[in-house]
Protein backbone atom coordinates (compact mmCIF):
# COMPACT_ATOMS: atom_id res chain seq x y z
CA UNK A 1 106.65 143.39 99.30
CA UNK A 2 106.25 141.40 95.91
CA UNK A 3 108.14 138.31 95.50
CA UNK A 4 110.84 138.66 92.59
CA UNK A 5 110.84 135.29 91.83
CA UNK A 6 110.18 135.20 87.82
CA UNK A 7 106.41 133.83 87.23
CA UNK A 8 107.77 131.03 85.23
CA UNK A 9 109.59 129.79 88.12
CA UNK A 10 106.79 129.78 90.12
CA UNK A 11 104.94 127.72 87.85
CA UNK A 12 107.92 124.99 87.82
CA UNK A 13 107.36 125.00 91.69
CA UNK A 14 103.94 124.41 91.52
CA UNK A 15 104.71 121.68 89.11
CA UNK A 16 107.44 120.10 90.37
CA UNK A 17 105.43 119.84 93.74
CA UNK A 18 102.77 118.50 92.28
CA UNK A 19 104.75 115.72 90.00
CA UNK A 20 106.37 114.80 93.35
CA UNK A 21 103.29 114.55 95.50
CA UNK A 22 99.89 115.00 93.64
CA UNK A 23 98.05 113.95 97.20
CA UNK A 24 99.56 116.63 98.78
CA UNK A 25 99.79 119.87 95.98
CA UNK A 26 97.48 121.52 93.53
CA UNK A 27 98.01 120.87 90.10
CA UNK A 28 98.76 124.11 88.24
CA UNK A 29 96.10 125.58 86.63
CA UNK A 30 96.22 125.62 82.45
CA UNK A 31 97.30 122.44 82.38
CA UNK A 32 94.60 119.49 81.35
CA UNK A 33 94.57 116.81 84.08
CA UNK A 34 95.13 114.09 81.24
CA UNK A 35 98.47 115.28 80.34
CA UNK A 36 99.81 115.47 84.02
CA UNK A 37 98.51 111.86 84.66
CA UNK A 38 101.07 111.33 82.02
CA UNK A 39 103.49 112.91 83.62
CA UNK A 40 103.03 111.69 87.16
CA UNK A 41 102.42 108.48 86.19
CA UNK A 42 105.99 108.26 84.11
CA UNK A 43 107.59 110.16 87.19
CA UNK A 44 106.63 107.32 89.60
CA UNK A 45 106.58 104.52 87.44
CA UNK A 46 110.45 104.98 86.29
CA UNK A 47 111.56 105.85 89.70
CA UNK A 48 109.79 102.90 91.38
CA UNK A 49 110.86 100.60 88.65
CA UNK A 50 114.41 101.50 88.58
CA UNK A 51 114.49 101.10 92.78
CA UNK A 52 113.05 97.66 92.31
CA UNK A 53 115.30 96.59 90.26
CA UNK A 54 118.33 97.64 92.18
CA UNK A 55 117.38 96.69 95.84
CA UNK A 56 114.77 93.83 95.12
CA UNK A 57 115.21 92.63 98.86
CA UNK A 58 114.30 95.23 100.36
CA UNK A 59 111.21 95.80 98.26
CA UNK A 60 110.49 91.84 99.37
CA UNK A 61 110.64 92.19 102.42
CA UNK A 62 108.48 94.99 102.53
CA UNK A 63 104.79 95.25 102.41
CA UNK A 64 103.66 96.66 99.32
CA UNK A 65 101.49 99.27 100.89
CA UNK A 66 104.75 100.65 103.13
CA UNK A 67 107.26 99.86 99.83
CA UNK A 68 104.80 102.67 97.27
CA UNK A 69 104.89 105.09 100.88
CA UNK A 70 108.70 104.82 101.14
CA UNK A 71 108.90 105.25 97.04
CA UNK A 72 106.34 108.28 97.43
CA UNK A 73 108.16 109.43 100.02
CA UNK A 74 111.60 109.42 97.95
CA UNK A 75 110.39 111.14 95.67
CA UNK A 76 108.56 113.88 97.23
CA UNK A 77 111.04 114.87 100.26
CA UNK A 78 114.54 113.41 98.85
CA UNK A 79 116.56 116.45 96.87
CA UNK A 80 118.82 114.44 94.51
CA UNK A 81 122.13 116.12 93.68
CA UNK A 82 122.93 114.64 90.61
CA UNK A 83 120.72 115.00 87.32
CA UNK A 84 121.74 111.69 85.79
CA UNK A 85 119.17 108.87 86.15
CA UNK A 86 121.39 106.07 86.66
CA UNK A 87 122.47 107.67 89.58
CA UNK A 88 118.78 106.98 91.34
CA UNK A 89 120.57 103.97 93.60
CA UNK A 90 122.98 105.93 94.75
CA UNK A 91 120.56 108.66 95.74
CA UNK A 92 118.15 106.07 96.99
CA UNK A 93 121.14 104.86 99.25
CA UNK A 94 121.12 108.44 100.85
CA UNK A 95 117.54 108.40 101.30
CA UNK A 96 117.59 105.61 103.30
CA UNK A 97 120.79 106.27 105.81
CA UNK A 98 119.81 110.23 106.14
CA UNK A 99 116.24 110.64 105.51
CA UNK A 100 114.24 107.52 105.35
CA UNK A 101 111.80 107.47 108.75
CA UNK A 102 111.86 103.77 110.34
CA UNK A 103 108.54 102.11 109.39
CA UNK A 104 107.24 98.42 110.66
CA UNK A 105 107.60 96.77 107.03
C-alpha cells in the first residue's frame, strides 16, 4: 500500500524531527549540514533562552547537564498548541505538570 502522505510533507517530518532532536533523527538529505546547524542551533538557543529567562530558579537549582536534557527534552517530545512564541512559558508550564519525567537535579 503506498503512503498518500504528499512528499513534501514527509520532508517537513524528517525535518522537524531532526530540528527537535538531531541526536536522535537523520538530517534530510539535500540539505548542507552548515545551514541546519543554523537552524538547530537558533531552534535551541531561543527556546532555552526564553525558558531561562522566565523560570530562572528552576534552571538554578538545576544542574546544567540535567537543565539542557529537560530543555532537549521540551523540545523534542512536548507538542505545543499554540504557534505564538511568547506563549513558550505557558507551554513549558504543561511540560512540566504532564510530561516532564522526575530527574535528581
Amino acid at each position: 500500500m503506498n503512503d498518500p502522505t504528499p512528499v513534501f510533507q514527509v520532508s517537513q517530518h524528517t525535518l522537524v524531527a531532526h530540528l527537535r532532536n538531531p541526536n536522535k533523527n537523520r538530517a534530510p538529505e539535500g540539505i548542507e549540514d552548515r545551514r541546519l546547524n543554523i537552524y538547530r542551533e537558533l531552534i535551541y538557543n531561543n527556546i532555552e533562552n526564553f525558558i531561562a529567562s522566565g523560570f530562572p530558579v528552576l534552571k538554578d537549582v538545576m544542574s546544567e547537564a540535567n537543565w539542557h536534557a529537560m530543555v532537549r527534552d521540551f523540545i523534542e517530545c512536548h507538542e505545543s498548541h499554540s504557534p505564538y512564541f511568547l506563549e513558550i512559558s505557558q507551554e513549558f508550564l504543561k511540560y512540566l505538570a504532564f510530561s516532564y519525567p522526575s530527574r535528581p537535579a
